[in-house]
Protein backbone atom coordinates (compact mmCIF):
# COMPACT_ATOMS: atom_id res chain seq x y z
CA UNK A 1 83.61 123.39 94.50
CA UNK A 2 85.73 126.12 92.98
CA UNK A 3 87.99 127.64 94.75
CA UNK A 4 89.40 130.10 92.03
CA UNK A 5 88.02 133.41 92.29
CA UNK A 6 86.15 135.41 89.30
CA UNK A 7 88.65 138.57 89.82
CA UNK A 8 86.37 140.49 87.71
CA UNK A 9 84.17 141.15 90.31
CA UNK A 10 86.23 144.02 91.60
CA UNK A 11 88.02 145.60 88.43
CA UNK A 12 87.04 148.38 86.07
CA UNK A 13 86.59 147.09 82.67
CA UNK A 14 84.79 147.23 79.25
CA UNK A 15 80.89 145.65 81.03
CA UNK A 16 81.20 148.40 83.53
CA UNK A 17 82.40 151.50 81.27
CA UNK A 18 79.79 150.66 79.06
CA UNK A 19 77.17 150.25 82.11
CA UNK A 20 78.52 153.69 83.30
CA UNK A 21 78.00 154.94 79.94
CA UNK A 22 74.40 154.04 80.15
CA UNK A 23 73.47 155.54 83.25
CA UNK A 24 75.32 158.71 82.54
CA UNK A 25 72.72 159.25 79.52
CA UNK A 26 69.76 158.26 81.91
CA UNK A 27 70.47 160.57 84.75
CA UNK A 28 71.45 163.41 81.64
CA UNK A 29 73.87 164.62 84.33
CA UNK A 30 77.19 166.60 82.97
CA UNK A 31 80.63 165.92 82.94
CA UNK A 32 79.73 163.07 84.89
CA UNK A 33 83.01 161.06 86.66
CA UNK A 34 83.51 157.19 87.33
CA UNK A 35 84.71 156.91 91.03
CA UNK A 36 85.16 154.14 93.99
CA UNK A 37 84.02 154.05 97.20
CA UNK A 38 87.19 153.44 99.46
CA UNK A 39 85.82 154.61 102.69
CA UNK A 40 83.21 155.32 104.95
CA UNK A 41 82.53 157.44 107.79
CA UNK A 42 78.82 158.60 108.71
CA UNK A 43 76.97 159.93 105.61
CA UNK A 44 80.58 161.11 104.05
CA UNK A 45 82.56 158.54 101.39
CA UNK A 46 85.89 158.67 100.43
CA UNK A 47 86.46 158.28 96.83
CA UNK A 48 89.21 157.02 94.16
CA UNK A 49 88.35 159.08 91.11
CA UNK A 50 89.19 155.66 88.16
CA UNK A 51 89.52 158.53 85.31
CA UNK A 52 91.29 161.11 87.55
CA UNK A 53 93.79 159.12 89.52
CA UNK A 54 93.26 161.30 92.41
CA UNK A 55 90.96 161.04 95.81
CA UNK A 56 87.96 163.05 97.26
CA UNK A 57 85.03 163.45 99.51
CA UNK A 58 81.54 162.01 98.41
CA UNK A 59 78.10 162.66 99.69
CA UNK A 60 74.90 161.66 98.33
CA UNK A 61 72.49 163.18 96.17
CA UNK A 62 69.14 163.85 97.42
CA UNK A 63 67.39 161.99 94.41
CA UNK A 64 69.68 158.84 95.62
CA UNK A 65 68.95 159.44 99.11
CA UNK A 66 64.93 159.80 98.56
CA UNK A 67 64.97 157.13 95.69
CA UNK A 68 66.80 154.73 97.77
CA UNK A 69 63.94 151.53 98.62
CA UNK A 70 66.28 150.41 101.45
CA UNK A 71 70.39 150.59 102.56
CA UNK A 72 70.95 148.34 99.87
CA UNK A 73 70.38 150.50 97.07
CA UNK A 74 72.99 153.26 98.92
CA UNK A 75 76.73 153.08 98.47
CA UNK A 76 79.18 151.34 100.67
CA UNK A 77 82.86 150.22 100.60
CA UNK A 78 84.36 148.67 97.44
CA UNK A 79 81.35 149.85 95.53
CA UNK A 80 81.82 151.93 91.75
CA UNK A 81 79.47 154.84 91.66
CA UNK A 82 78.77 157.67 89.17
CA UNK A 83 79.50 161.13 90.57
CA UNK A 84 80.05 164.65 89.36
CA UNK A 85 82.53 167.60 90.99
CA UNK A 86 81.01 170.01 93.38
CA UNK A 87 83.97 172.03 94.55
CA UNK A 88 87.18 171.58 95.08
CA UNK A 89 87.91 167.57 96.73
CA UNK A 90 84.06 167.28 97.20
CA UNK A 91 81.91 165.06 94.76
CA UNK A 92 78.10 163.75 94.97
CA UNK A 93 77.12 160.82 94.26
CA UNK A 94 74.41 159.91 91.96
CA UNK A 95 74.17 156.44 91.27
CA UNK A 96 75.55 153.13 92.58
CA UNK A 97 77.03 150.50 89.68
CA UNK A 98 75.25 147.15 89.35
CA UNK A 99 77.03 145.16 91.77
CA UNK A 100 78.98 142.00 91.00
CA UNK A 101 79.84 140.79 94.97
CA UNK A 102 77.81 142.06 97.95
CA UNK A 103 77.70 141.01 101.40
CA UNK A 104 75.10 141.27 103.75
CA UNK A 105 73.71 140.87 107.16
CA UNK A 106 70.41 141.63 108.55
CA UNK A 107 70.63 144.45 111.26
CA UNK A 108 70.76 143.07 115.07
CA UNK A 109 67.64 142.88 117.05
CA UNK A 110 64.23 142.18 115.50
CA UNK A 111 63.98 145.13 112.81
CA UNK A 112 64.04 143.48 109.17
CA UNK A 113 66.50 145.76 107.73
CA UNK A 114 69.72 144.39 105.81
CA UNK A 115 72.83 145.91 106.87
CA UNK A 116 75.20 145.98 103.29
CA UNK A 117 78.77 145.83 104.62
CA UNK A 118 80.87 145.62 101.36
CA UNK A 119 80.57 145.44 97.37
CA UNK A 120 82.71 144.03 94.25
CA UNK A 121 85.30 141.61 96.75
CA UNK A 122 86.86 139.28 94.93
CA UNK A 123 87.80 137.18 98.15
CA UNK A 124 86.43 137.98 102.01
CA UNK A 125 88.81 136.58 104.79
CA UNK A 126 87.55 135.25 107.85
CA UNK A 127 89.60 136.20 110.33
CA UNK A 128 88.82 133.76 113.99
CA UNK A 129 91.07 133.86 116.99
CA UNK A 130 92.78 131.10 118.45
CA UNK A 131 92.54 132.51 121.36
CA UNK A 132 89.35 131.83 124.11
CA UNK A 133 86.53 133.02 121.70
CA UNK A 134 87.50 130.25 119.82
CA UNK A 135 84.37 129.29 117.93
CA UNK A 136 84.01 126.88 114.81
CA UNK A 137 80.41 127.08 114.90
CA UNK A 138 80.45 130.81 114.49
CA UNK A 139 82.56 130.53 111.42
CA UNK A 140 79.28 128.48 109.19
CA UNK A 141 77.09 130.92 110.48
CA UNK A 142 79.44 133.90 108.61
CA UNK A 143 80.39 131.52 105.71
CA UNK A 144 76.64 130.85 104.83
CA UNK A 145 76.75 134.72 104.09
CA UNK A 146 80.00 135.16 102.44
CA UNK A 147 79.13 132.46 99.68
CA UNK A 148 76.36 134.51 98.75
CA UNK A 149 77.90 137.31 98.64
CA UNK A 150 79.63 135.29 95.50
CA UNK A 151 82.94 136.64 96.94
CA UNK A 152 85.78 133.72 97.59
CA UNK A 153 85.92 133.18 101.50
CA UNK A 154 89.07 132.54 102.98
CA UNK A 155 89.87 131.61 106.81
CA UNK A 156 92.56 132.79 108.39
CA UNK A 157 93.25 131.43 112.16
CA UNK A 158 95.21 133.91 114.08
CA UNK A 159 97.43 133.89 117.31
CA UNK A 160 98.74 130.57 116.53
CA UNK A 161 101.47 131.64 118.43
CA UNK A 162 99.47 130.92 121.68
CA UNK A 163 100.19 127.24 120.38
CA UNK A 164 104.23 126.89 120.62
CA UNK A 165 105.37 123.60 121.88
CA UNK A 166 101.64 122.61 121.42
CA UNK A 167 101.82 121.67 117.99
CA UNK A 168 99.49 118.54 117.58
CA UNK A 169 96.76 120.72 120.08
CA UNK A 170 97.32 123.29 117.55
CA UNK A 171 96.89 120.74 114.07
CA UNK A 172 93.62 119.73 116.38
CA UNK A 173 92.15 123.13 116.02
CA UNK A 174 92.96 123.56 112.58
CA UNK A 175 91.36 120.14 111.59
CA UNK A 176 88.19 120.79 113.52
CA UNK A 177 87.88 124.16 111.44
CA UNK A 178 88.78 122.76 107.78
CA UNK A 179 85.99 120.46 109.22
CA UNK A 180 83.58 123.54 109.79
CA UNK A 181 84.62 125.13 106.58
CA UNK A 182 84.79 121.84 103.28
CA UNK A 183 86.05 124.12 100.67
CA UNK A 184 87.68 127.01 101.77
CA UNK A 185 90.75 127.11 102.02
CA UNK A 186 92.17 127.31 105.91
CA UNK A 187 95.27 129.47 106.92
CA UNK A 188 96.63 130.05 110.90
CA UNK A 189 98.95 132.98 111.35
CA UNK A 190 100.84 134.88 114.05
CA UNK A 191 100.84 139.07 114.04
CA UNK A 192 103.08 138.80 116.90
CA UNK A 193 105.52 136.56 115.49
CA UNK A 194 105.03 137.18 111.50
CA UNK A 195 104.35 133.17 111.10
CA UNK A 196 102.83 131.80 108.33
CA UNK A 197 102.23 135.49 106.64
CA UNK A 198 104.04 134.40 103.45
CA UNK A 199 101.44 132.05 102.68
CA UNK A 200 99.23 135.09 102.43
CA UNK A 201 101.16 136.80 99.33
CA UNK A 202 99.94 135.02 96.94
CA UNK A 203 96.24 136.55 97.12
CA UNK A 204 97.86 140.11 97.07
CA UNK A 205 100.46 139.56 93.61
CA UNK A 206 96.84 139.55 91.64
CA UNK A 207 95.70 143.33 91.85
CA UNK A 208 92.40 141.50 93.72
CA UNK A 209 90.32 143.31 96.36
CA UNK A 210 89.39 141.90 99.24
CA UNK A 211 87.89 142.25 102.88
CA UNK A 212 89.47 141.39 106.42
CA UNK A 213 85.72 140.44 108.83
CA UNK A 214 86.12 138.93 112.22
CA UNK A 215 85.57 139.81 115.54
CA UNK A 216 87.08 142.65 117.77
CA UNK A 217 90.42 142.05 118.67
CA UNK A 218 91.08 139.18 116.39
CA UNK A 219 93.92 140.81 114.90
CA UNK A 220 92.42 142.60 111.28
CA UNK A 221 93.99 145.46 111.66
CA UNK A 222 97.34 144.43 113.02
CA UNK A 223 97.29 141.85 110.04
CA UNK A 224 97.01 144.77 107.55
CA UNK A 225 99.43 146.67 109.41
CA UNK A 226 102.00 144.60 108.21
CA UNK A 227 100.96 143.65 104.64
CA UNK A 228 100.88 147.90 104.46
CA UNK A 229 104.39 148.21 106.23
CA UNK A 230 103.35 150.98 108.16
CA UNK A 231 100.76 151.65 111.06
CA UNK A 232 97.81 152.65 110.23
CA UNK A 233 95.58 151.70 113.25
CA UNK A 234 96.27 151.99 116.95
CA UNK A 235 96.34 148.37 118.24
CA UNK A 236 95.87 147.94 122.07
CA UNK A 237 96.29 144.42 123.87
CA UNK A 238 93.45 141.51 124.45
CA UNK A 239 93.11 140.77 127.49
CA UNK A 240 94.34 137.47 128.29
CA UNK A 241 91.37 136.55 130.20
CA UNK A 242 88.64 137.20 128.26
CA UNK A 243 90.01 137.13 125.10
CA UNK A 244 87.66 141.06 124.19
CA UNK A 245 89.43 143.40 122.28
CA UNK A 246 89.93 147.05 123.47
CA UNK A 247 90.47 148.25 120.08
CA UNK A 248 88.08 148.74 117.58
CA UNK A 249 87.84 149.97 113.74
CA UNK A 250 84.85 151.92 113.72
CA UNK A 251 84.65 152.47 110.25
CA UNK A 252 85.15 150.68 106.71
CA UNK A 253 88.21 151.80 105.13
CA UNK A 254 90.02 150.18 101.82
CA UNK A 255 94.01 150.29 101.64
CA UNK A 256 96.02 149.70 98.10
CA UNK A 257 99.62 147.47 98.27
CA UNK A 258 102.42 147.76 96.71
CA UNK A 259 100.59 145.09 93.99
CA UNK A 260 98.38 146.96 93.37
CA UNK A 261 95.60 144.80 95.41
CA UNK A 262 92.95 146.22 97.90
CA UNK A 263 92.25 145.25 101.49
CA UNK A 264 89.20 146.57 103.11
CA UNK A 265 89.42 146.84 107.24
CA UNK A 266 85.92 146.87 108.64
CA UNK A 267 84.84 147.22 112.01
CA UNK A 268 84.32 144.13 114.55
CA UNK A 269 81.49 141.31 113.78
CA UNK A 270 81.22 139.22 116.81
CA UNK A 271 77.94 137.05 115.11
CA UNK A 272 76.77 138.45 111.62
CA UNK A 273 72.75 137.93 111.54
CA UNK A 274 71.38 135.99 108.48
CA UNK A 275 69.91 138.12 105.47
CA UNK A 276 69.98 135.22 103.03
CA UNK A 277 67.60 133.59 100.51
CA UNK A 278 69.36 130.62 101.90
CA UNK A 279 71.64 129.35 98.87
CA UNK A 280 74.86 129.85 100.73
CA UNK A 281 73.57 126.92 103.18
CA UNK A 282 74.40 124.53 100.66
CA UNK A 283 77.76 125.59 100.11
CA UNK A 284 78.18 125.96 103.94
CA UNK A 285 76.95 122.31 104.51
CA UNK A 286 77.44 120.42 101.10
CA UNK A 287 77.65 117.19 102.82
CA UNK A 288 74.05 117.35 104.07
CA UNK A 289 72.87 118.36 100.62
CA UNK A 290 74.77 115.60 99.04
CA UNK A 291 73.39 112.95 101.42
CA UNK A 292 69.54 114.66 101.11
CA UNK A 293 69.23 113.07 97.44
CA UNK A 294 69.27 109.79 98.78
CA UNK A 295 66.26 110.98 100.94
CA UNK A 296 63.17 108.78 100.23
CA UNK A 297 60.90 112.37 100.66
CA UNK A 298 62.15 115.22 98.46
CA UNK A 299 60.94 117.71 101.32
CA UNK A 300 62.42 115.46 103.53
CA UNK A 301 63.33 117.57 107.08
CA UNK A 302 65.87 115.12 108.00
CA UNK A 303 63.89 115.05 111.52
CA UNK A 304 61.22 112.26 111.50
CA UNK A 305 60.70 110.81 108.14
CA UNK A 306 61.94 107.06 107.51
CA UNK A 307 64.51 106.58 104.19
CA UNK A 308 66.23 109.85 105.49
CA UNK A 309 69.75 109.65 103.45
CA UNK A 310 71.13 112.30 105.82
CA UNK A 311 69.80 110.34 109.06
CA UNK A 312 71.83 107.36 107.55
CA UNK A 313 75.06 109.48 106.59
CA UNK A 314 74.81 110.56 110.50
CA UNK A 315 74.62 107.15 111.63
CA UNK A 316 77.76 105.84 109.46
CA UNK A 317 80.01 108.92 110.72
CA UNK A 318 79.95 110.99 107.33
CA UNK A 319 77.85 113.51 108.79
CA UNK A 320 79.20 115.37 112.34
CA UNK A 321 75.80 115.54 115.08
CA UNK A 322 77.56 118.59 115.70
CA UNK A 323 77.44 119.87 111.60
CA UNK A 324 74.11 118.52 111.68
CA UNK A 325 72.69 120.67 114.90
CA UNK A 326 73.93 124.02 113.31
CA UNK A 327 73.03 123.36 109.99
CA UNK A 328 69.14 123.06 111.40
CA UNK A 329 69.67 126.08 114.07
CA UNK A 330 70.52 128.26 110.79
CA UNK A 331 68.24 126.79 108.38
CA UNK A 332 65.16 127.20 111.04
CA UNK A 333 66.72 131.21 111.52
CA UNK A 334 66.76 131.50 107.81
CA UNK A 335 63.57 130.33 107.70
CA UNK A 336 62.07 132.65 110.13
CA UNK A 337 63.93 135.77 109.03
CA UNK A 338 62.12 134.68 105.43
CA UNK A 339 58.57 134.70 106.47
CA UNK A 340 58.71 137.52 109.00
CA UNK A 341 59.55 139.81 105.48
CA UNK A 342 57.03 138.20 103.41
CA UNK A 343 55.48 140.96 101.64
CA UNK A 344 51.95 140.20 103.09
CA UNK A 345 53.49 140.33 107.03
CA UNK A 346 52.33 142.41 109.66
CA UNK A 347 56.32 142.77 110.48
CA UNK A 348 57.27 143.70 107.05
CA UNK A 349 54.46 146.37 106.74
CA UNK A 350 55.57 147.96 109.78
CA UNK A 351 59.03 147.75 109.02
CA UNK A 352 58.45 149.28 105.21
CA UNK A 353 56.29 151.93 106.63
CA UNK A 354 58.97 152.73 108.89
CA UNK A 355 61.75 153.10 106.73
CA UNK A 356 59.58 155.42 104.45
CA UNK A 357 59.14 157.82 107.29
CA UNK A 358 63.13 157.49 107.94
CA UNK A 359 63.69 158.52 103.86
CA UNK A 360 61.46 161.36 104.12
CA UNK A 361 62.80 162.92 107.46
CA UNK A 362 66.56 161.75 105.79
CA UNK A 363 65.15 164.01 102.60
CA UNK A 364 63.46 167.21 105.16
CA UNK A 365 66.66 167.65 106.73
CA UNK A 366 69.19 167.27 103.53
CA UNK A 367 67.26 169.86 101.99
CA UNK A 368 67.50 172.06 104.98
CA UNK A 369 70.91 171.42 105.03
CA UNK A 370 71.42 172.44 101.10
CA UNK A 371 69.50 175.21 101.74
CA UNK A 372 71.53 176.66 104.40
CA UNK A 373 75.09 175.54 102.56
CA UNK A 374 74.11 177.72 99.66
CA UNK A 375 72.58 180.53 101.00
């Protein structure tokens, strides 16, 4: 598997201008302006003009708004949009840019809605605690969605400094993840202490954007505090106890280093909820899919059938029972969340017509609004 990432996925370059060019002379718009999506808060964006070196405000068209078929087709962090000035700081937006990376999750609760978090990443770190939420399992469940995203993942371990003078417990915990996660490449870390942050530096020396993702109170923010060098997020204690974090980013923001690279902060994801056509299983579990070709059935379940090549890979110790139990919890939730949106579903039907009546009260009341700005 390779672990280099394709760093085009986040830059501006000759595919995109001429993509940009394109859509320009579909929309017919004027004076139309190349810009990135480096924030979000509510329905407002903050933008990096590419042309203009300078920031400003986005908001959305109506057409995008009313033309949009779900969240996915509407802007979020990292993403390259077309816009054109309004007044002063303040742009709309017309048009997202085909996306080259895009992670996803499907909303919590029942509703089949995918929740876009980020765009164009070359690498996404997953940040896990070391602490008492301590979770490897929860780590395969994220990865599955971060290798379709086609961004790079990267684990980070933080709080290792909860380990000194426990240094074999501590080599324990980082074998059981590089376990969890064949592939990726595995990191541990201390905010408190600044250990092991120089191992870091060499994903920031390549002008690359990427995402921090991880729980509440794993330690994002305080990470990117001090690749930044200055504050930028209040950063309350965890409680010892619990291991819950009382601070929270509520919002998606992206921050430029001295390189020249991008970091996006996003807010705390305890348990990210598959929206997935299922490809990033296999590069979550290769083993299993490496020992299924010596399967006797090709739709072998790995459950009953005799000649089962993963059944035998279990037996001989190549295969965890542990790997094995979470790669069919997933696969059955993938599984589910796939025929529950088939297009011929009572659940889907309900959920499209829903979403319709959300565009056209969305459209109602941005009108009113325009109406009222302008008056």
């Amino acid at each position: 598997m390779d672990q280099k990432p394709s760093l085009n996925l986040s830059v501006w370059d000759a595919d995109r201008e001429k993509e940009f060019i394109k859509i320009s002379e579909d929309l017919g718009v004027s004076d139309p302006v190349s810009a990135r999506i480096i924030g979000e808060q509510g329905q407002e964006f903050r933008l990096e003009l590419g042309s203009l070196k300078e920031e400003g405000t986005g908001m959305l068209t109506g057409a995008l708004r009313f033309n949009a078929g779900s969240s996915l087709d509407l802007p979020v962090a990292g993403d390259w949009v077309l816009v054109t000035k309004l007044s002063g700081e303040e742009y709309l937006i017309h048009k997202v840019l085909p996306r080259r990376s895009l992670l996803v999750r499907k909303v919590k609760g029942e509703t089949l809605k995918p929740d876009p978090i980020c765009a164009n990443m070359d690498r996404i770190f997953l940040l896990h605690g070391l602490d008492g939420d301590f979770q490897p399992r929860r780590l395969e469940r994220t990865l599955i969605q971060i290798w379709e995203s086609k961004a790079t993942p990267v684990v980070v371990l933080t709080k290792k400094d909860l380990y000194s003078g426990k240094e074999e417990e501590l080599r324990e915990k980082i074998d059981i993840v590089r376990k969890s996660c064949p592939g990726v490449e595995v990191f541990s870390v201390s905010n408190h202490k600044q250990e092991g942050l120089e191992e870091l530096e060499m994903f920031w020396k390549d002008g690359s954007t990427s995402a921090f993702i991880g729980s509440s109170g794993v330690g994002k923010s305080s990470l990117l505090n001090l690749l930044i060098g200055e504050k930028i997020r209040s950063v309350n204690e965890v409680r010892e106890s619990d291991s819950k974090g009382r601070h929270t980013t509520t919002n998606r923001w992206m921050f430029r280093l001295d390189s020249g690279a991008w970091i996006l902060d996003t807010p705390g994801m305890r348990e990210i909820q598959l929206w997935s056509d299922g490809s990033g299983l296999e590069e979550t579990f290769p083993e299993i899919f490496e020992a299924s070709s010596d399967c006797k059935f090709q739709d072998c379940s790995h459950i009953s059938e005799p000649d089962c090549g993963v059944k035998l890979a279990i037996e001989l110790g190549k295969i965890s029972e542990e790997r094995f139990k979470s790669y069919l919890k997933l696969k059955r939730e993938l599984e589910r969340t796939a025929n529950l949106s088939a297009p011929n579903s009572v659940e889907f039907r309900e959920q499209k017509a829903k979403w319709k009546s959300i565009h056209k009260e969305q459209k109602r009341m941005q009108q009113q609004r325009d109406r009222e700005r302008y008056r």
